[in-house]
N, C-alpha and C. Protein backbone atom coordinates (compact mmCIF):
# COMPACT_ATOMS: atom_id res chain seq x y z
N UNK A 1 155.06 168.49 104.62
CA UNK A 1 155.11 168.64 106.06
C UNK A 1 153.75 168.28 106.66
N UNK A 2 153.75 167.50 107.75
CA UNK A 2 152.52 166.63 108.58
C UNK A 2 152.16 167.82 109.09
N UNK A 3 150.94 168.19 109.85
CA UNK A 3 150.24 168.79 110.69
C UNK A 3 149.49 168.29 111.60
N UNK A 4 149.25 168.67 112.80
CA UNK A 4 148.97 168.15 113.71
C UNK A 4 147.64 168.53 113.84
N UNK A 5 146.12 167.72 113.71
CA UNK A 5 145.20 167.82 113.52
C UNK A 5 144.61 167.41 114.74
N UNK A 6 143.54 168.80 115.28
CA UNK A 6 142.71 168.95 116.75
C UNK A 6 141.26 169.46 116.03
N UNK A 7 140.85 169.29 116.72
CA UNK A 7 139.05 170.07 116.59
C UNK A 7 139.07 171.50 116.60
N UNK A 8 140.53 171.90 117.03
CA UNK A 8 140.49 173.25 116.43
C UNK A 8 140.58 173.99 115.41
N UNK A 9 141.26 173.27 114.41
CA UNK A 9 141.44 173.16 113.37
C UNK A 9 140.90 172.75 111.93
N UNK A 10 140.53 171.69 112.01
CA UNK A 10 140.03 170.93 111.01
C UNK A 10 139.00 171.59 110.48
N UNK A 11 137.93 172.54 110.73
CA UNK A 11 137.49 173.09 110.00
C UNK A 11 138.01 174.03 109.10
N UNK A 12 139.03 175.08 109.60
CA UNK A 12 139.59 175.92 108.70
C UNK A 12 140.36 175.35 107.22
N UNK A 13 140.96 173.88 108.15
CA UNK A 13 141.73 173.55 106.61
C UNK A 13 140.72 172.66 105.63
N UNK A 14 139.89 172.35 106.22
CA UNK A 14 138.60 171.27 105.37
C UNK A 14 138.01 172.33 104.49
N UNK A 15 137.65 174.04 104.92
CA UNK A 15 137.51 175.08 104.26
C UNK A 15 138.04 175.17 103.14
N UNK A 16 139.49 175.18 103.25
CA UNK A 16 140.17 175.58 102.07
C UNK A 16 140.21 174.95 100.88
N UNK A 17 138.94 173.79 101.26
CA UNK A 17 139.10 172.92 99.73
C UNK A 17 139.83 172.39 99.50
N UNK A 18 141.28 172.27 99.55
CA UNK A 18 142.64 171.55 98.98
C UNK A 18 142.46 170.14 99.38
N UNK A 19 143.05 169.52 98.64
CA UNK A 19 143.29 167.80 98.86
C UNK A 19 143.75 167.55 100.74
N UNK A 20 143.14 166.88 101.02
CA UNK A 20 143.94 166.84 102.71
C UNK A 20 143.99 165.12 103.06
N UNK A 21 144.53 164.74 103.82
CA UNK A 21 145.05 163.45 104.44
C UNK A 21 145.14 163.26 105.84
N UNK A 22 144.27 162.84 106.53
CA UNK A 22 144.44 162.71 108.04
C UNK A 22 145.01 161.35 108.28
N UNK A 23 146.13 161.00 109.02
CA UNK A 23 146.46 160.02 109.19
C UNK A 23 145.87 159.98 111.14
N UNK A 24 145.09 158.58 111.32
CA UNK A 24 144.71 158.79 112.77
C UNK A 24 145.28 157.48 113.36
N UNK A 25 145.78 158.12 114.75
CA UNK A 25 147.26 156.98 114.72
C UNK A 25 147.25 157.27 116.30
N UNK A 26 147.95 156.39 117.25
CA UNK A 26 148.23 156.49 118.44
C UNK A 26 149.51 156.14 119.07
N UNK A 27 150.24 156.74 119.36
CA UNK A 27 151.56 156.55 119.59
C UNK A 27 152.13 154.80 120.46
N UNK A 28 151.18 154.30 120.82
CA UNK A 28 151.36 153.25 120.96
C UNK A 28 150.77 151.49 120.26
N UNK A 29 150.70 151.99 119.18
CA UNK A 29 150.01 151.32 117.92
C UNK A 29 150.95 150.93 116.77
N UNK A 30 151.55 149.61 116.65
CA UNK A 30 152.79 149.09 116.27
C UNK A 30 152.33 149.77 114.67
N UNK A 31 151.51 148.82 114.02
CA UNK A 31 150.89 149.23 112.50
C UNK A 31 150.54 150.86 112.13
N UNK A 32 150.72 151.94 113.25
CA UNK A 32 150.56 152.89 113.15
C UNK A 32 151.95 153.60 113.08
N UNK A 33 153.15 153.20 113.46
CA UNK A 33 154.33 153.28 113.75
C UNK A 33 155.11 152.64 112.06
N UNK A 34 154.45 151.87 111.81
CA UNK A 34 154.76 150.64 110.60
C UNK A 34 154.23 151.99 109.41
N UNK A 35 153.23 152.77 109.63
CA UNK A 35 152.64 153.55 107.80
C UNK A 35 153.71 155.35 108.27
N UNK A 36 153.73 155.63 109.39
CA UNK A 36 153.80 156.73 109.96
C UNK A 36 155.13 157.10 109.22
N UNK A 37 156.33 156.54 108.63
CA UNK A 37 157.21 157.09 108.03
C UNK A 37 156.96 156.93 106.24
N UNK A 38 156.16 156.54 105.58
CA UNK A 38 155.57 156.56 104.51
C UNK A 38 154.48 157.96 104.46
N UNK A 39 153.67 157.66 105.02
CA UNK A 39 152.96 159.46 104.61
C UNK A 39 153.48 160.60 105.43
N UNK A 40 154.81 160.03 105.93
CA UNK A 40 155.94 161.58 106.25
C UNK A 40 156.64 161.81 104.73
N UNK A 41 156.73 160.54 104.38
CA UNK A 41 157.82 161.03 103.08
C UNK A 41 156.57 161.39 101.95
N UNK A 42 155.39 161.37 101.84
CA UNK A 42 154.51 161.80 100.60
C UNK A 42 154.01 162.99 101.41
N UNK A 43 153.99 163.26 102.37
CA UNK A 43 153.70 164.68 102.79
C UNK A 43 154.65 165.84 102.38
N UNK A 44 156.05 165.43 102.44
CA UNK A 44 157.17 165.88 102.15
C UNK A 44 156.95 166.28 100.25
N UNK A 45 156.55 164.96 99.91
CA UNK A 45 156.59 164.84 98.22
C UNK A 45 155.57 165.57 97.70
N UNK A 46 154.36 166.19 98.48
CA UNK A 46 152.96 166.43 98.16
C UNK A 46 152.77 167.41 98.33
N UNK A 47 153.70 168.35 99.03
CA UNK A 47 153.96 169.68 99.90
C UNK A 47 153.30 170.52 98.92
N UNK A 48 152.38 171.52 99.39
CA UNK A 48 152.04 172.73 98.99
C UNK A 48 150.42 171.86 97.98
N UNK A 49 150.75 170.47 97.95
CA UNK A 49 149.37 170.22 96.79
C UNK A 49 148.35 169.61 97.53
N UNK A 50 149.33 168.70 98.79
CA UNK A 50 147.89 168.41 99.66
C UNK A 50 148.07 168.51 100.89
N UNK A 51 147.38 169.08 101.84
CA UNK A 51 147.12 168.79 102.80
C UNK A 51 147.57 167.19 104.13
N UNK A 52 148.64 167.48 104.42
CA UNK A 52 148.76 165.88 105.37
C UNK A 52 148.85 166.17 106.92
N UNK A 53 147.86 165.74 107.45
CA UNK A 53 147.99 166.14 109.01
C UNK A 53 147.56 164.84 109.70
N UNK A 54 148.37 164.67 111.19
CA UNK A 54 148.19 163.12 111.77
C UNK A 54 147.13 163.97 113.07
N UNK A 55 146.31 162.74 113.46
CA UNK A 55 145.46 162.88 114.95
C UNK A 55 145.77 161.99 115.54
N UNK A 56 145.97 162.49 116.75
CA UNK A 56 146.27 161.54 117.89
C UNK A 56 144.95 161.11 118.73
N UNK A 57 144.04 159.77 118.32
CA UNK A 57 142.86 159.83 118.67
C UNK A 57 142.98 159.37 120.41
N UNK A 58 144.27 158.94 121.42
CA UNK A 58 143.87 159.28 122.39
C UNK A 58 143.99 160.77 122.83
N UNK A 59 144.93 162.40 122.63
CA UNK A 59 144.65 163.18 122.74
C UNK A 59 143.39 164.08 122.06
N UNK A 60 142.48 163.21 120.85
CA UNK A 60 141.56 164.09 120.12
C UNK A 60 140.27 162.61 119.77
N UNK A 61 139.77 162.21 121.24
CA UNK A 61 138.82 161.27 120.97
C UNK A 61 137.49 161.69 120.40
N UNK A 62 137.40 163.30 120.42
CA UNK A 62 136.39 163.76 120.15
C UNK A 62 135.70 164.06 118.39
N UNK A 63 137.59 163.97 117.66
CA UNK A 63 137.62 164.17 116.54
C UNK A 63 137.36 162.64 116.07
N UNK A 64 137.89 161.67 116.74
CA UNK A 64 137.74 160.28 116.00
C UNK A 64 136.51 159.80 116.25
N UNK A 65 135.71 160.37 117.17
CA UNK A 65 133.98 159.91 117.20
C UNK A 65 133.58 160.81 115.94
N UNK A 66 133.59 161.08 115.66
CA UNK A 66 133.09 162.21 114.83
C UNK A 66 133.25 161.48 113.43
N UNK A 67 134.28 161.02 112.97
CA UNK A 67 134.66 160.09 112.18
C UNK A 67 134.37 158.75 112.16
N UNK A 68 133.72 158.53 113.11
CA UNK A 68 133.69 156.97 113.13
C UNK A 68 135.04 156.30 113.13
N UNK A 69 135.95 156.81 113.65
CA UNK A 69 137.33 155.94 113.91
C UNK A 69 137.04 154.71 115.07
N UNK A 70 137.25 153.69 114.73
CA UNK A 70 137.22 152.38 115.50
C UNK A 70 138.88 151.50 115.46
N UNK A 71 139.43 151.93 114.79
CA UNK A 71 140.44 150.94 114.78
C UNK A 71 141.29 152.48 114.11
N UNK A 72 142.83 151.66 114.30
CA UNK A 72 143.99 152.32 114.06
C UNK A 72 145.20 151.55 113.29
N UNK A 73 145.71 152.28 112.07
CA UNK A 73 145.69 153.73 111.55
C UNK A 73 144.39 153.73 110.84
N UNK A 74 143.74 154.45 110.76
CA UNK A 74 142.53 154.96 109.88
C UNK A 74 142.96 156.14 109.21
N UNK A 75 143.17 155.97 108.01
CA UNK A 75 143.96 157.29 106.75
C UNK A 75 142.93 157.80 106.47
N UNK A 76 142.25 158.73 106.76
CA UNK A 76 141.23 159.69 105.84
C UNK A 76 141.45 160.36 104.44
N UNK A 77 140.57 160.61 103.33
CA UNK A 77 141.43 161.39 102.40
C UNK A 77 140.35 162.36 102.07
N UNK A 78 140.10 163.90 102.17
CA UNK A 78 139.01 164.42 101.50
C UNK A 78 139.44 165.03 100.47
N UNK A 79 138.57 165.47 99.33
CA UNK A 79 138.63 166.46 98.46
C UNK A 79 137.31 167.27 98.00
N UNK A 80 137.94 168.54 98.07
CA UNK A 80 137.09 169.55 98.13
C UNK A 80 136.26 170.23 99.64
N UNK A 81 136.85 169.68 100.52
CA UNK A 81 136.40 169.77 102.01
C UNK A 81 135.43 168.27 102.33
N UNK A 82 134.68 167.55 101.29
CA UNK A 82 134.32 166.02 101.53
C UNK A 82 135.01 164.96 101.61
N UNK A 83 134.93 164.28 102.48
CA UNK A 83 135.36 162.90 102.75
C UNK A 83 135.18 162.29 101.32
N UNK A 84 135.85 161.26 100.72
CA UNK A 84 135.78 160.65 99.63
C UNK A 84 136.43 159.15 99.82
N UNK A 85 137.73 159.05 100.75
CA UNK A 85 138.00 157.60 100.72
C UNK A 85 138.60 157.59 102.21
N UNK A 86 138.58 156.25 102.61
CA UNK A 86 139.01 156.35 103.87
C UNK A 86 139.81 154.53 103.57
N UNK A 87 140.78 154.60 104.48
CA UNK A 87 141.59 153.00 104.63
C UNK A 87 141.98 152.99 105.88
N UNK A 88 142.06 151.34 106.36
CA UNK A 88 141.86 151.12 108.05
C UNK A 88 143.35 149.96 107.59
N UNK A 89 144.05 150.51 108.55
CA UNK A 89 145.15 149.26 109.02
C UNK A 89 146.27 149.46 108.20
N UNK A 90 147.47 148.86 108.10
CA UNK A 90 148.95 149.33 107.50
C UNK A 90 148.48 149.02 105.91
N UNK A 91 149.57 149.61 105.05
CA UNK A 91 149.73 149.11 103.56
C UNK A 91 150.69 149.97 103.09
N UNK A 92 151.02 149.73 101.94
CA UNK A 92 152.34 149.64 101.45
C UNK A 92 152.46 150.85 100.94
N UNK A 93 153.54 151.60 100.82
CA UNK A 93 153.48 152.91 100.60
C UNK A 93 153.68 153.47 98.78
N UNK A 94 153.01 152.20 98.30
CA UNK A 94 152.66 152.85 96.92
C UNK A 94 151.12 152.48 96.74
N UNK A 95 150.43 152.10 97.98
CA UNK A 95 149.37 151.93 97.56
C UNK A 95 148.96 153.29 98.78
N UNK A 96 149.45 153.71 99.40
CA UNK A 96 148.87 155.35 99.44
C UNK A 96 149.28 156.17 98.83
N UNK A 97 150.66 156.19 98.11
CA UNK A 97 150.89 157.01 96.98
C UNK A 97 149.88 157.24 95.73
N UNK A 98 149.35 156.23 95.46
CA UNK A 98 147.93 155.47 94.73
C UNK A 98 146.62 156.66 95.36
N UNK A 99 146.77 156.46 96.49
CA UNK A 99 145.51 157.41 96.92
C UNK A 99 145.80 158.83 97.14
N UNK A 100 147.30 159.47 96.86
CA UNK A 100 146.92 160.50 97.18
C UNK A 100 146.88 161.38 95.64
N UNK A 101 147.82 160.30 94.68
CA UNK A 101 147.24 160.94 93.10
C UNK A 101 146.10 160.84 92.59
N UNK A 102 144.97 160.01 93.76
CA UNK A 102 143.64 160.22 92.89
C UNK A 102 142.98 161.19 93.54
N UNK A 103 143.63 162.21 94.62
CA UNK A 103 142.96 163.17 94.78
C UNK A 103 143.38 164.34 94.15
N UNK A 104 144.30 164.58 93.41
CA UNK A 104 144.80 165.41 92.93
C UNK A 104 144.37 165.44 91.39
């Protein structure tokens, strides 16, 4: 299950250490629309092991400065509460399946 990721938040779950996945996406962003039902179904598959939450960087521009988000989708992946890999633009949904077993 996705979560909906704000600046209110993101610290508590970056806390908890667990594997997490920010997908940062804008509802009017074709290639963001194109990955957005792929890390619904590995959020679904990943449940309880990692962390998957989407930002909406026009409602949370404050979180995507913060990140250096410039372009969209930008997939974040941390482990252990650190940033470790990040990917910009659509791809195929075994090559984020790919990234979310190397955080685990």
């Amino acid at each position: 299950m996705e979560i909906e990721i704000k600046n209110s938040n993101l610290d508590a779950l970056t806390a908890t250490g667990k594997p997490m996945v920010i997908d940062f996406y804008a509802t009017w962003c074709g290639p963001c629309k194109k990955i957005a039902p792929m890390i619904e179904e590995l959020a679904e598959q990943y449940d309880g092991q990692i962390v998957v939450g989407k930002c909406d960087v026009d409602e949370n521009d404050e979180l995507a400065a913060k990140f250096g988000i410039r372009n969209i989708p930008t997939v974040l992946f941390f482990k252990g509460g650190e940033l470790v890999d990040k990917h910009v633009g659509a791809a195929t949904k075994s090559f984020f399946e790919d990234k979310f077993k190397a955080l685990l």
